[in-house]
Protein backbone atom coordinates (compact mmCIF):
# COMPACT_ATOMS: atom_id res chain seq x y z
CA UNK A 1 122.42 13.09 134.80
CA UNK A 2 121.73 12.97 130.80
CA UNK A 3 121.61 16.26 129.21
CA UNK A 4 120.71 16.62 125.51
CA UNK A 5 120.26 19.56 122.67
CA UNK A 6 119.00 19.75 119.57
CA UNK A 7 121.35 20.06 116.49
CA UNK A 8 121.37 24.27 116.94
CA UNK A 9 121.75 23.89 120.66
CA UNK A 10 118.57 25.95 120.90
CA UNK A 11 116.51 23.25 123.34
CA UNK A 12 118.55 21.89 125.68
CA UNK A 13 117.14 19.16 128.58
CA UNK A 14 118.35 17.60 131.35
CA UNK A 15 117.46 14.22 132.86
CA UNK A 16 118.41 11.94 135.97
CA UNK A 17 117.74 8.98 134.61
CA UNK A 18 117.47 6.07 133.91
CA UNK A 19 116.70 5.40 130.45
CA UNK A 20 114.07 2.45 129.24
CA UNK A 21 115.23 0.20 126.83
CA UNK A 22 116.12 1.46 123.72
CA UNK A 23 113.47 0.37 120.37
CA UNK A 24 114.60 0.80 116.95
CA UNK A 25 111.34 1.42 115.36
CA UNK A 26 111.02 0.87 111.50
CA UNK A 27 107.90 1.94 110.87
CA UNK A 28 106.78 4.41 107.64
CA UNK A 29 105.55 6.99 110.51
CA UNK A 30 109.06 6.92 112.16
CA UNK A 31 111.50 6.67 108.90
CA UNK A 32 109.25 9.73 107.29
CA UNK A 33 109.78 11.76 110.69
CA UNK A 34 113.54 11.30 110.73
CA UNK A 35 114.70 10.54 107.35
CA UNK A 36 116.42 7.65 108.15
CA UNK A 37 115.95 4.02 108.19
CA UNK A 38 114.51 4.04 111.71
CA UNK A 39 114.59 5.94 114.74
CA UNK A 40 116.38 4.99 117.96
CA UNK A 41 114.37 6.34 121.02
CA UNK A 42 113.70 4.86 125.19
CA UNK A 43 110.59 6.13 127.35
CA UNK A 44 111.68 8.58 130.12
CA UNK A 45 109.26 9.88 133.12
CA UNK A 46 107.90 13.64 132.17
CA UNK A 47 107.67 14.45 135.65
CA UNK A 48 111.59 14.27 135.56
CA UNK A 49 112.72 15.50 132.82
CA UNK A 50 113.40 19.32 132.29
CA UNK A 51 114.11 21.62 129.96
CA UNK A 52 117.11 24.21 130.35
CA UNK A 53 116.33 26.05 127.59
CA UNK A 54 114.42 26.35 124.25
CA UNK A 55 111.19 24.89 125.42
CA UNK A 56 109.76 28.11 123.52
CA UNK A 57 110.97 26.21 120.24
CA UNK A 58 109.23 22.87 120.89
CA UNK A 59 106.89 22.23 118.37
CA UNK A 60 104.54 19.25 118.22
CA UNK A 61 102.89 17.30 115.49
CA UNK A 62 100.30 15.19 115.58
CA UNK A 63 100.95 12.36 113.67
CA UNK A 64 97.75 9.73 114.49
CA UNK A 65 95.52 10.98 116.57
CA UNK A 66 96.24 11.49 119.78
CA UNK A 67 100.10 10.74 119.25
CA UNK A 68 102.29 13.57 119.01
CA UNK A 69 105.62 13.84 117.95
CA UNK A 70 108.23 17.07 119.08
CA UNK A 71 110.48 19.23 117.13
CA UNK A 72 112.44 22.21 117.72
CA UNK A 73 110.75 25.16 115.23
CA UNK A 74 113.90 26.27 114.27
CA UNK A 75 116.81 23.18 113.15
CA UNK A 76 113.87 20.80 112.64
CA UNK A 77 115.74 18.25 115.20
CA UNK A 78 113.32 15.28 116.57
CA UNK A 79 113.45 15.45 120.73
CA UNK A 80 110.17 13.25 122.10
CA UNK A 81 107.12 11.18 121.01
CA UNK A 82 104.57 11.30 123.53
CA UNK A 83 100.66 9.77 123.65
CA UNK A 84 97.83 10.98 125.34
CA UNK A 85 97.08 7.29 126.46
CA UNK A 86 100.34 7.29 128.19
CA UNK A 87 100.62 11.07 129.69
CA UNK A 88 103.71 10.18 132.03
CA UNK A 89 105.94 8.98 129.33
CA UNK A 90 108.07 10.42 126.57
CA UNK A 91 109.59 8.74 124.19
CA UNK A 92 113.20 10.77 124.02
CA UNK A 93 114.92 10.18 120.45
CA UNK A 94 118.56 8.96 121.60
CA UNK A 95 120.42 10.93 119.12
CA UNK A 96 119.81 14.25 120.51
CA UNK A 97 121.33 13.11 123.64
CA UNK A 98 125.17 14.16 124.68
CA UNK A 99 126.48 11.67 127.16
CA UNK A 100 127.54 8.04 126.11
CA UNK A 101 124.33 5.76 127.22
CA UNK A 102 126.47 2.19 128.09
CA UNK A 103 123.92 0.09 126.88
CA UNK A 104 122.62 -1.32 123.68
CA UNK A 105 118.89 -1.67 121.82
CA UNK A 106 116.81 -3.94 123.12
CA UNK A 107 114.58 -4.33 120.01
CA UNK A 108 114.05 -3.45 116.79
CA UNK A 109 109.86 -3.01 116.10
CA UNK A 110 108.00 -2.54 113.18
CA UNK A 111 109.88 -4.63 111.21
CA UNK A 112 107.28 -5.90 108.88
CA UNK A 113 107.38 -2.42 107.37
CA UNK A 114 110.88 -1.75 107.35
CA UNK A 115 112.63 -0.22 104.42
CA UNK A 116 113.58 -2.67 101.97
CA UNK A 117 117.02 -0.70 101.18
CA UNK A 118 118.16 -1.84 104.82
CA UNK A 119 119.28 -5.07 105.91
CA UNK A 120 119.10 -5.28 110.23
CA UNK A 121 122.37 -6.97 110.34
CA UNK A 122 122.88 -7.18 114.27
CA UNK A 123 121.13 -9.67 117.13
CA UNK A 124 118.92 -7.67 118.26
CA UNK A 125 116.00 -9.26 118.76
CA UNK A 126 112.59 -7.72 116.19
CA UNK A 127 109.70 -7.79 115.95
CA UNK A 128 107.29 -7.76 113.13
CA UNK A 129 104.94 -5.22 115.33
CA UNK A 130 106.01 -4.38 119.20
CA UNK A 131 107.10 -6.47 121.59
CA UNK A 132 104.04 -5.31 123.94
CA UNK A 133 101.40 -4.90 121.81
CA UNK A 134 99.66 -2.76 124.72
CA UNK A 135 102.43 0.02 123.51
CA UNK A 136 101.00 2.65 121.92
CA UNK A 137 104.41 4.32 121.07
């Protein structure tokens, strides 16, 4: 079982498992949303995860149409992407969970419009767009 918060504690989640891989996306959309050079997240299955508390605070955004991305209302913490095209998935941002995942990325994506202060210095493999290019995440 994962379990995850946001950085007041205020949502809190739980779920079973497993993980998808993990992208490191470097697109503008993503490095706006979380100040950062990227954002780490993996697809999970909606119809297992669960909140424990805080779903009250969950805000959404939509950033394109018909893609939204979550927030808790009160520390401003990313949790989830999610797409209407895809309604069974969420993308879960990996830094708001607790537990030690055991495995690496398996991509970075977007990295034709990655920020030119960062050098991707690992093996990873990347990708100028996605690896699927059916993903709308």
């Amino acid at each position: 079982m994962l379990t995850g918060q946001c950085l007041c504690g205020g949502v809190r989640f739980e779920y079973p498992g497993p993980l998808g891989p993990i992208a490191l996306c470097h697109c503008g959309q993503c490095r706006r949303a979380h100040g950062s050079a990227f954002s780490a997240s993996a697809p999970v299955q909606k119809l297992h995860f669960r909140f424990t508390a805080g779903e009250e605070l969950i805000r959404e955004f939509e950033s394109r149409p018909g893609k939204y991305r979550a927030f808790c209302a009160e520390c401003g913490s990313p949790l989830y992407s999610r797409v209407d095209a895809i309604p069974g998935i969420l993308r879960l941002r990996i830094g708001v969970v607790n537990e030690a995942l055991g495995k690496q990325p398996a991509s970075h994506v977007f990295v034709g419009s990655k920020a030119d202060w960062y050098t991707i210095s690992d093996d990873v493999p990347q990708y100028d767009k996605l690896e699927r290019t059916n993903d709308p995440n």
